[in-house]
C-alpha atoms as a PDB file:
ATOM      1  CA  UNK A   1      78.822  83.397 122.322  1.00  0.00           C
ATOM      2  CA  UNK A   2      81.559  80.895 121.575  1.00  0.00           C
ATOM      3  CA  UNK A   3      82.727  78.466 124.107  1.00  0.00           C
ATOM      4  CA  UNK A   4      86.425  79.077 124.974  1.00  0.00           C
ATOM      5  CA  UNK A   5      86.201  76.410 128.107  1.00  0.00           C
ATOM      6  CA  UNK A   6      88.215  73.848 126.111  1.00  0.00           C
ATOM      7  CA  UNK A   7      90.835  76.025 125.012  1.00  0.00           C
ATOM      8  CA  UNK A   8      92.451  76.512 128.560  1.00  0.00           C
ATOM      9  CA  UNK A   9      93.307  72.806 128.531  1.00  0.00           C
ATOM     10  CA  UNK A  10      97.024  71.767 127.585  1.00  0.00           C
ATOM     11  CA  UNK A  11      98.315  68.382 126.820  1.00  0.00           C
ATOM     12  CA  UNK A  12      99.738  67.465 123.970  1.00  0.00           C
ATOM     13  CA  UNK A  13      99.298  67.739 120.178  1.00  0.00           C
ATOM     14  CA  UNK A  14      97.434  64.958 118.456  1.00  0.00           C
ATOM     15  CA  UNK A  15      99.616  62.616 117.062  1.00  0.00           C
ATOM     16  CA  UNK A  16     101.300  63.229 113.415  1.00  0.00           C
ATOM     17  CA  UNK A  17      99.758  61.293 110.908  1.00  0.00           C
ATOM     18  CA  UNK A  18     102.925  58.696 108.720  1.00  0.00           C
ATOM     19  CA  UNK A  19     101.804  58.984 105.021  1.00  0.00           C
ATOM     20  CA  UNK A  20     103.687  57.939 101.892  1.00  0.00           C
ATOM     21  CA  UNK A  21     105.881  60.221  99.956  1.00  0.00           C
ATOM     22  CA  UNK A  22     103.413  61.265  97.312  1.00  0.00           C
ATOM     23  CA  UNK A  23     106.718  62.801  94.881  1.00  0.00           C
ATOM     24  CA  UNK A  24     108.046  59.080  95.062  1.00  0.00           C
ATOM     25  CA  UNK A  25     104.769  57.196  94.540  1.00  0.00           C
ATOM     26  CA  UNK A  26     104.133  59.616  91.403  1.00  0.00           C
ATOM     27  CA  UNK A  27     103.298  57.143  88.580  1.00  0.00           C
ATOM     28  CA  UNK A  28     103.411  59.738  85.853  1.00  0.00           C
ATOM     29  CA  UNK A  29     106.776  58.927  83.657  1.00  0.00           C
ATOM     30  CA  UNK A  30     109.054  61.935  83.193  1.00  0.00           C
ATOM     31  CA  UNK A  31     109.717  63.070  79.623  1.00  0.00           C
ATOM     32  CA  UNK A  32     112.304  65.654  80.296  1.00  0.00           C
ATOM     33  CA  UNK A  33     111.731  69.109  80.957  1.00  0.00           C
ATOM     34  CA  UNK A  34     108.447  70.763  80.529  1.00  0.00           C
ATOM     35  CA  UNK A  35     107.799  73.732  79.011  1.00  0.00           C
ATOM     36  CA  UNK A  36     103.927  75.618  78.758  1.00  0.00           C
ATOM     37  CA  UNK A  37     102.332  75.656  75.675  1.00  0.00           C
ATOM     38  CA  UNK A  38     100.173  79.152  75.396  1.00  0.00           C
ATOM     39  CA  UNK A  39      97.614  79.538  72.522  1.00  0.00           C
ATOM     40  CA  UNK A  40      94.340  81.877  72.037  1.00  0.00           C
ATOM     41  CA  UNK A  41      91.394  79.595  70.646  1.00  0.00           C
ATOM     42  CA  UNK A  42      87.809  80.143  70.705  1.00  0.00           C
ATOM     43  CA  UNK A  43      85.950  79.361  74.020  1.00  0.00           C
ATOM     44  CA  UNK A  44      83.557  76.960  72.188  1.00  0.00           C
ATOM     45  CA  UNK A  45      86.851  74.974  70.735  1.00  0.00           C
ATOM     46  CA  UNK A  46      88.547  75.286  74.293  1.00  0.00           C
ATOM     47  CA  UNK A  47      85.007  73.485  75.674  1.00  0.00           C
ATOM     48  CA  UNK A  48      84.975  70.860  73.806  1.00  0.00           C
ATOM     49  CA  UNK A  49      88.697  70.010  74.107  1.00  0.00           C
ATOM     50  CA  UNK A  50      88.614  70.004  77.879  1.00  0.00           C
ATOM     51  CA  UNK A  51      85.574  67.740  77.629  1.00  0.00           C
ATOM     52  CA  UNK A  52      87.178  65.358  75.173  1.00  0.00           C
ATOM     53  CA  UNK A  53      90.034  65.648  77.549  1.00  0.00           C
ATOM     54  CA  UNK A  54      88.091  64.644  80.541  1.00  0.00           C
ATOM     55  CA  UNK A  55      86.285  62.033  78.940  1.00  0.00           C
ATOM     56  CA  UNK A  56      89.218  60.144  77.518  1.00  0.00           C
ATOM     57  CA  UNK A  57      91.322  60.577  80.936  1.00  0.00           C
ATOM     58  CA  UNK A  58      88.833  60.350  83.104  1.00  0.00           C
ATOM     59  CA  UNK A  59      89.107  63.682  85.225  1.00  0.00           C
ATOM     60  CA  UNK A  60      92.816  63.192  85.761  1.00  0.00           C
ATOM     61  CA  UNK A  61      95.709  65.532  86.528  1.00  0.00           C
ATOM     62  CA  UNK A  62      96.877  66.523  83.190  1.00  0.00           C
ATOM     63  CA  UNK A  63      94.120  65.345  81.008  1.00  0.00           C
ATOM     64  CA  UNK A  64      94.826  68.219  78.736  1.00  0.00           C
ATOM     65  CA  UNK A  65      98.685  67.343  78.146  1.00  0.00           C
ATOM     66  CA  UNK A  66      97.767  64.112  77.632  1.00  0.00           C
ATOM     67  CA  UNK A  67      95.072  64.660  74.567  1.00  0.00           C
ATOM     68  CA  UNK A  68      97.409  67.000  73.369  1.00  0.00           C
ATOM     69  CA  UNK A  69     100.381  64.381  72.915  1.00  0.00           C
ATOM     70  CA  UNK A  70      98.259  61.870  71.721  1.00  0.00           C
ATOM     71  CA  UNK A  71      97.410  64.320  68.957  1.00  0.00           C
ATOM     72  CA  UNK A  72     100.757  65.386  68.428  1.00  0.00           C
ATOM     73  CA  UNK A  73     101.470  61.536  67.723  1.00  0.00           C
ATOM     74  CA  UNK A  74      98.447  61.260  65.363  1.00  0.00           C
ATOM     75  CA  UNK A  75      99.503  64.525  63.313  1.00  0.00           C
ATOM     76  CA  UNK A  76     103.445  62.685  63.410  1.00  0.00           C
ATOM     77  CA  UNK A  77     102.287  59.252  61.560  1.00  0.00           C
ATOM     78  CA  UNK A  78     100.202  61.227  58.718  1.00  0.00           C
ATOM     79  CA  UNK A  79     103.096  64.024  58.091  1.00  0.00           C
END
């Protein structure tokens, strides 16, 4: 059976933890506006670009995004 004993007590909330304003902090530069890219590849492509991703970004937010711009600069110098 649970024990409900503690839950009669009042008092007041636990203090409210102050943290930073994580939008503000944001490192990542904006380029404009965004807009989603949606293609169909094989899964064995899609594997190996999210592990190429995550190896050259190290796990980050936006690893992805990131491989793909780099690419897109690559493919823009031999045009």
């Amino acid at each position: 059976m649970a024990k409900t004993a503690g839950l009669a007590k009042k008092g007041a909330p636990p203090a409210r933890e102050v943290t930073s304003n994580v939008i503000e902090a944001d490192p990542r530069r904006s380029e404009g506006k965004t807009r989603p890219l949606k293609v169909q590849v094989p899964e064995s492509i899609l594997s190996e670009f999210n592990g190429e991703a995550n190896e050259r970004f190290e796990h980050r937010n936006g690893s992805k995004s990131k491989l793909f711009l780099e690419m897109w600069e690559i493919y823009q110098k031999h045009k």
